[in-house]
N, C-alpha and C. Protein backbone atom coordinates (compact mmCIF):
# COMPACT_ATOMS: atom_id res chain seq x y z
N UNK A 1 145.34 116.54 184.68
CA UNK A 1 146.58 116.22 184.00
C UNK A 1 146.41 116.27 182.48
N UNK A 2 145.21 115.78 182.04
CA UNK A 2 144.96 116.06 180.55
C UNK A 2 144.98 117.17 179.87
N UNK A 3 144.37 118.23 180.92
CA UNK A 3 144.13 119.28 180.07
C UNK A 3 145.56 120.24 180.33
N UNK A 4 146.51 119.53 181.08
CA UNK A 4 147.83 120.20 181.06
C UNK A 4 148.42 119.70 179.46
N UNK A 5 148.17 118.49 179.32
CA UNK A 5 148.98 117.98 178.30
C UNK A 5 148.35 118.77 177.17
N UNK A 6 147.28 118.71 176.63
CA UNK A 6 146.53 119.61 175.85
C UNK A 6 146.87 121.01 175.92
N UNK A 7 146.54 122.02 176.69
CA UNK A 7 147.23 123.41 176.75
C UNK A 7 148.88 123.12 176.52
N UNK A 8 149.98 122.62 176.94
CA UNK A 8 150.94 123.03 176.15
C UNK A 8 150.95 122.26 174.53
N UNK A 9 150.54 121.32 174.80
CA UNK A 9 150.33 120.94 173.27
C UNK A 9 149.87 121.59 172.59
N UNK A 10 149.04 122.34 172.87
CA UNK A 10 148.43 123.51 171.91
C UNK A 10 149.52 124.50 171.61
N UNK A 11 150.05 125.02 172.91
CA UNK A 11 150.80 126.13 172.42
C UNK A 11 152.67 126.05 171.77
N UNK A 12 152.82 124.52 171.89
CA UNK A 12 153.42 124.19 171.00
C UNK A 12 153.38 123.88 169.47
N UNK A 13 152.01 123.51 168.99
CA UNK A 13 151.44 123.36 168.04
C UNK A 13 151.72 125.16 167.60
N UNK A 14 150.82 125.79 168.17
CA UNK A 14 150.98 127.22 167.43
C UNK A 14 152.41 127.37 167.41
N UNK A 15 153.59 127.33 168.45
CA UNK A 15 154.94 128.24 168.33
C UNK A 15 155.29 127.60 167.14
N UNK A 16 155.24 125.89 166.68
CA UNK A 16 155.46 125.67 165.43
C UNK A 16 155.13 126.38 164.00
N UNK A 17 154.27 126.70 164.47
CA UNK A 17 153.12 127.34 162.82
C UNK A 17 153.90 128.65 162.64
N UNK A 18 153.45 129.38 164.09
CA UNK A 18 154.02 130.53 163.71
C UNK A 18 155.77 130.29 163.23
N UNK A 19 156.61 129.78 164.00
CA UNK A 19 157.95 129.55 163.21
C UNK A 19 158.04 128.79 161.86
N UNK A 20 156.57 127.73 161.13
CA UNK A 20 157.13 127.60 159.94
C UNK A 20 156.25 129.42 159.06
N UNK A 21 155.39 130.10 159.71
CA UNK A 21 154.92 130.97 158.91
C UNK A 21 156.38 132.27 158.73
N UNK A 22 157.27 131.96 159.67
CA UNK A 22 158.39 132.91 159.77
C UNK A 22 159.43 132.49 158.42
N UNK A 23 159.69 131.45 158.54
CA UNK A 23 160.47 130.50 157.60
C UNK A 23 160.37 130.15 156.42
N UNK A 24 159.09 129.97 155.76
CA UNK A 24 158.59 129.65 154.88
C UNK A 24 158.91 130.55 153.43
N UNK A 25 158.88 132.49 153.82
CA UNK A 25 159.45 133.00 152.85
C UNK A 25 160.55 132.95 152.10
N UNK A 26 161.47 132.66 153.26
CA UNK A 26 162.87 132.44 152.44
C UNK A 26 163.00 130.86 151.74
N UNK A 27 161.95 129.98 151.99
CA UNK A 27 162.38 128.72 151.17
C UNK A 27 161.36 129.56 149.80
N UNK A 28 160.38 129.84 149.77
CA UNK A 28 160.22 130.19 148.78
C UNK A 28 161.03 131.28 148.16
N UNK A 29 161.73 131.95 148.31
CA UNK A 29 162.30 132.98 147.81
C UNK A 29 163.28 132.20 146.87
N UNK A 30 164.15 131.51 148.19
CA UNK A 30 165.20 130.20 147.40
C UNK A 30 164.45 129.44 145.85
N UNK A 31 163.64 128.77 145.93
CA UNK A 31 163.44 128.30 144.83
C UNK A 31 163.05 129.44 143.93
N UNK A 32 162.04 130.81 144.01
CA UNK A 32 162.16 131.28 143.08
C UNK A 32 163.14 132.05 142.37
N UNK A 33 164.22 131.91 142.97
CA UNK A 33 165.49 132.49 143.08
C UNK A 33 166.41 131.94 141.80
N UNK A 34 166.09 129.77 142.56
CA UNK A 34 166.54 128.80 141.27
C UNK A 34 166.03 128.61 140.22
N UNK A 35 164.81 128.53 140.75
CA UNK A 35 163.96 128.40 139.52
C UNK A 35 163.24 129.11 138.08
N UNK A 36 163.28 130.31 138.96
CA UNK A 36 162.50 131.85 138.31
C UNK A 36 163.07 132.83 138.38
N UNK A 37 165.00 132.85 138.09
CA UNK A 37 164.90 133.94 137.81
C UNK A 37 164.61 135.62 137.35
N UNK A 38 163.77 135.11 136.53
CA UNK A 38 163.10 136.30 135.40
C UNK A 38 161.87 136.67 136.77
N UNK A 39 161.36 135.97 137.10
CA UNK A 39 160.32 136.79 138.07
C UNK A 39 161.66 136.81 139.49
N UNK A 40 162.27 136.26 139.89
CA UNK A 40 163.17 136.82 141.21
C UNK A 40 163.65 138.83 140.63
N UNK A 41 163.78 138.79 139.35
CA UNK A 41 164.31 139.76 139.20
C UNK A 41 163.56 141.22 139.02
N UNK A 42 162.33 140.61 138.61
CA UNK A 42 160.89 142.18 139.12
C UNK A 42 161.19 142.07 140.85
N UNK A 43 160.74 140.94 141.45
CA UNK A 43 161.05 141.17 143.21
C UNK A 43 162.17 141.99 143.65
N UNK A 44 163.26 141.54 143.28
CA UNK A 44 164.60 142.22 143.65
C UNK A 44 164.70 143.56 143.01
N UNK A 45 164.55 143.93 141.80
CA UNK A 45 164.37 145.50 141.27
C UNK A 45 163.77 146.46 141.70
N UNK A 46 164.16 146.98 141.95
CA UNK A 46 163.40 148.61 142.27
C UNK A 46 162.86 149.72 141.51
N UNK A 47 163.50 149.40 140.40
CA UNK A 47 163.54 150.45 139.77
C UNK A 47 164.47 151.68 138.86
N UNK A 48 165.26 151.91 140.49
CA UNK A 48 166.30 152.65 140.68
C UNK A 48 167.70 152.45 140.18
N UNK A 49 167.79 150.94 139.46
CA UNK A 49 168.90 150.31 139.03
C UNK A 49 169.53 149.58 140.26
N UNK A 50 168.84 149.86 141.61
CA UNK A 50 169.80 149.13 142.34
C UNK A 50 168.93 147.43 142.69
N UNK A 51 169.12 146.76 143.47
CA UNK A 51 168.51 145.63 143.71
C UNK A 51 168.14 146.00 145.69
N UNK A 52 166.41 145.42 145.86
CA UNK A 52 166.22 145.67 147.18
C UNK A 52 167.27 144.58 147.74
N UNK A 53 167.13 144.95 149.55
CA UNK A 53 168.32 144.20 150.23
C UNK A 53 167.39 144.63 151.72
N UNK A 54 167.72 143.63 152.71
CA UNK A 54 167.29 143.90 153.91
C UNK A 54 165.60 143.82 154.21
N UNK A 55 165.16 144.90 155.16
CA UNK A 55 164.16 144.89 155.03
C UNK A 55 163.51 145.18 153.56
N UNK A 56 163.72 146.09 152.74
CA UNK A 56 163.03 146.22 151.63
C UNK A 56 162.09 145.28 150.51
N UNK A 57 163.39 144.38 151.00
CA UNK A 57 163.35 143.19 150.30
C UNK A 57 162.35 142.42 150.72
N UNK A 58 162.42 142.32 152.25
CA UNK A 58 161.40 141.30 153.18
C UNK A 58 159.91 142.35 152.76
N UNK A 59 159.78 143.46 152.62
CA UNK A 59 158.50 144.21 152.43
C UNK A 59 158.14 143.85 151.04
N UNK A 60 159.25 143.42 150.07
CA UNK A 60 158.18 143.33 148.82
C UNK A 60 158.21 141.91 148.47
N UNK A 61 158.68 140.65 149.16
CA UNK A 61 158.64 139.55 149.02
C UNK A 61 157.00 139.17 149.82
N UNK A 62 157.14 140.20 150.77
CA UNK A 62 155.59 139.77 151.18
C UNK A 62 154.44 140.42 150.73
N UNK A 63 154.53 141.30 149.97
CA UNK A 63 153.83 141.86 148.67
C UNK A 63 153.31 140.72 147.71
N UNK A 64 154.32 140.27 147.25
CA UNK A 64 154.32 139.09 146.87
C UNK A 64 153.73 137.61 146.99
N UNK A 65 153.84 137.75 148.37
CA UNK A 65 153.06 136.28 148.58
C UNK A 65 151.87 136.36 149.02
N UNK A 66 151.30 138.13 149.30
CA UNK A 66 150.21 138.18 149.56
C UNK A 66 149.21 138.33 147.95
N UNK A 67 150.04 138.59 146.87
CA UNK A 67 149.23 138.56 145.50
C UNK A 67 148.95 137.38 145.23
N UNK A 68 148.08 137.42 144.12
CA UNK A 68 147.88 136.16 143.26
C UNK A 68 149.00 135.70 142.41
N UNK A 69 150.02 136.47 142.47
CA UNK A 69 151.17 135.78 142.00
C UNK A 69 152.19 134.64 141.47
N UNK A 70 151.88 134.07 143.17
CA UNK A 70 152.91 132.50 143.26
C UNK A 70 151.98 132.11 142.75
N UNK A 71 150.06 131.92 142.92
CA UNK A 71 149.70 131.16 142.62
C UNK A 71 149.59 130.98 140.73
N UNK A 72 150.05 131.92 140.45
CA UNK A 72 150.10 132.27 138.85
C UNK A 72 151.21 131.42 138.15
N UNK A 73 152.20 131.08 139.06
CA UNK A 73 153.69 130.19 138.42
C UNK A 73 153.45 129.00 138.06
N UNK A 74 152.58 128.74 138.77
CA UNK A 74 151.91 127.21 138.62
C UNK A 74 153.09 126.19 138.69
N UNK A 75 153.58 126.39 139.76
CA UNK A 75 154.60 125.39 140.40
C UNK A 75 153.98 124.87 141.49
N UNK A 76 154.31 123.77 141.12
CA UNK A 76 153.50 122.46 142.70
C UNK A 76 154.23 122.75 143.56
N UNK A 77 155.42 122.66 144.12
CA UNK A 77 156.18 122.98 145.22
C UNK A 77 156.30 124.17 145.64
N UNK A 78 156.16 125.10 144.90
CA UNK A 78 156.10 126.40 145.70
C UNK A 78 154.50 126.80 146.05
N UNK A 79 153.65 126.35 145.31
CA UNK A 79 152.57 126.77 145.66
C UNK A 79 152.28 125.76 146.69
N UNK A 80 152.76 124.86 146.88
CA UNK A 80 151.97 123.98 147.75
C UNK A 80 152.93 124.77 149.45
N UNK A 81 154.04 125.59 149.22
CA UNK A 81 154.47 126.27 150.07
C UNK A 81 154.10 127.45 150.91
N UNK A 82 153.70 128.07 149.72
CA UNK A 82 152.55 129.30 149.72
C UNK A 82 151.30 129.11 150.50
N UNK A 83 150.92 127.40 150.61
CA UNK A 83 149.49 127.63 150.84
C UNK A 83 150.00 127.27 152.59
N UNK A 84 150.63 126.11 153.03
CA UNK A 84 151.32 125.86 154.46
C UNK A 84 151.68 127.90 155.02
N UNK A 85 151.96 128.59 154.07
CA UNK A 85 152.61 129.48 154.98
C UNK A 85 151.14 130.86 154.92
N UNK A 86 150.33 130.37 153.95
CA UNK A 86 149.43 131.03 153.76
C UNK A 86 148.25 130.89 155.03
N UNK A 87 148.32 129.57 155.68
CA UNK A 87 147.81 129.33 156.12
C UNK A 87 147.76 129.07 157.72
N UNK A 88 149.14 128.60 157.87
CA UNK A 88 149.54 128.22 159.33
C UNK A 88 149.54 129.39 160.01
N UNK A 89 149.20 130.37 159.98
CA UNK A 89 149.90 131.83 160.90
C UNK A 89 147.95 131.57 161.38
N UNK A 90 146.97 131.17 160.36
CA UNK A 90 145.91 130.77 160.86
C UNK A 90 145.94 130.23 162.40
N UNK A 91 146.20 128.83 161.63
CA UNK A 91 146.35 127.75 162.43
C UNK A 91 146.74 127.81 164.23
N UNK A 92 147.95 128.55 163.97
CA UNK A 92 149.12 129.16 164.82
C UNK A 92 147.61 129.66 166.32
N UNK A 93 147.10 130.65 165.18
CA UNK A 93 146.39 131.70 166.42
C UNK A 93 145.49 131.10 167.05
N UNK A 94 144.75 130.15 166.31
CA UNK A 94 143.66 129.28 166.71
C UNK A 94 144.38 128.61 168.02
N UNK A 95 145.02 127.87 168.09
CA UNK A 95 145.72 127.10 168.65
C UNK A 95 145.96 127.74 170.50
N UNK A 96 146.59 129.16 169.97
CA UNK A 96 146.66 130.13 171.25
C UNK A 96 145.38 130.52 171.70
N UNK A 97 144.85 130.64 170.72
CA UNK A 97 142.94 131.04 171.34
C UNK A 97 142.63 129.96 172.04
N UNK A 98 142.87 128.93 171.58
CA UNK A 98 142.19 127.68 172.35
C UNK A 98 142.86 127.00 173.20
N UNK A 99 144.37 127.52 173.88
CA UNK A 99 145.14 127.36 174.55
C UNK A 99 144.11 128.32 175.50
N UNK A 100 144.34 129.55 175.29
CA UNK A 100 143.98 130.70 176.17
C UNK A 100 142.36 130.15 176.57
N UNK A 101 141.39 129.83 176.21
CA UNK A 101 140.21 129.25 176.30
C UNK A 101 139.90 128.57 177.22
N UNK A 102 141.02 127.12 177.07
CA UNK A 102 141.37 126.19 178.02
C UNK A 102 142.03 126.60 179.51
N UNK A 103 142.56 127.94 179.33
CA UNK A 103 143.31 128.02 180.65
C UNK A 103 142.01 128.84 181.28
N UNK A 104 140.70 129.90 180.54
CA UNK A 104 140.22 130.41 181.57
C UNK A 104 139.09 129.31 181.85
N UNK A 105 138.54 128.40 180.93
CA UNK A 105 137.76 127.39 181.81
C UNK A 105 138.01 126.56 182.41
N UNK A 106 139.35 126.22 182.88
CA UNK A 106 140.05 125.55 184.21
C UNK A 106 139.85 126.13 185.07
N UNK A 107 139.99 127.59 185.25
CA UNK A 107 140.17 128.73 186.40
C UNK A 107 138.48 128.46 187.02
N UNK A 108 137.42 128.35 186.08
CA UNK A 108 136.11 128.66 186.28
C UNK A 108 135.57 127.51 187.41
């Protein structure tokens, strides 16, 4: 019975991570949006005069959070955002590994 409670606990633990690692861009986007315009507006530019939209947008926002960038703003709240979303997609997999772990040494 324990190790039932444990395996879904685990893989609830990960579906969390992975849904705050899904989520997490757009709160940061939001504040740098309020906060930083002048850098929201290299993200959103293209170039082209037009502003990205859609996926484009989602491809260079995560450009973005994969640079040294956010950590360059030196904002406590967004970086301390950066690092939860930097990190949990970690967390997330571990969690399923050791879900998946647990289910084949039950079987054994």
């Amino acid at each position: 019975m324990i190790q039932f409670v444990v395996y879904i606990g685990l893989l609830l633990i990960g579906l969390a991570c992975f849904a705050t690692h899904a989520v997490l861009p757009f709160r940061i986007a939001k504040h740098l949006r309020q906060d930083y315009p002048q850098h929201w507006k290299v993200i959103v530019d293209t170039g082209s005069g037009t502003a990205a939209h859609g996926p484009q947008l989602w491809l260079r926002m995560q450009h973005v959070l994969r640079s040294p960038a956010i950590a360059a703003i030196d904002n406590a709240k967004i970086t301390r955002l950066w690092r939860i979303w930097r990190y949990s997609q970690w967390v997330a997999w571990g969690c399923w590994i050791a879900a998946l772990a647990l289910q084949w040494f039950s079987r054994s």
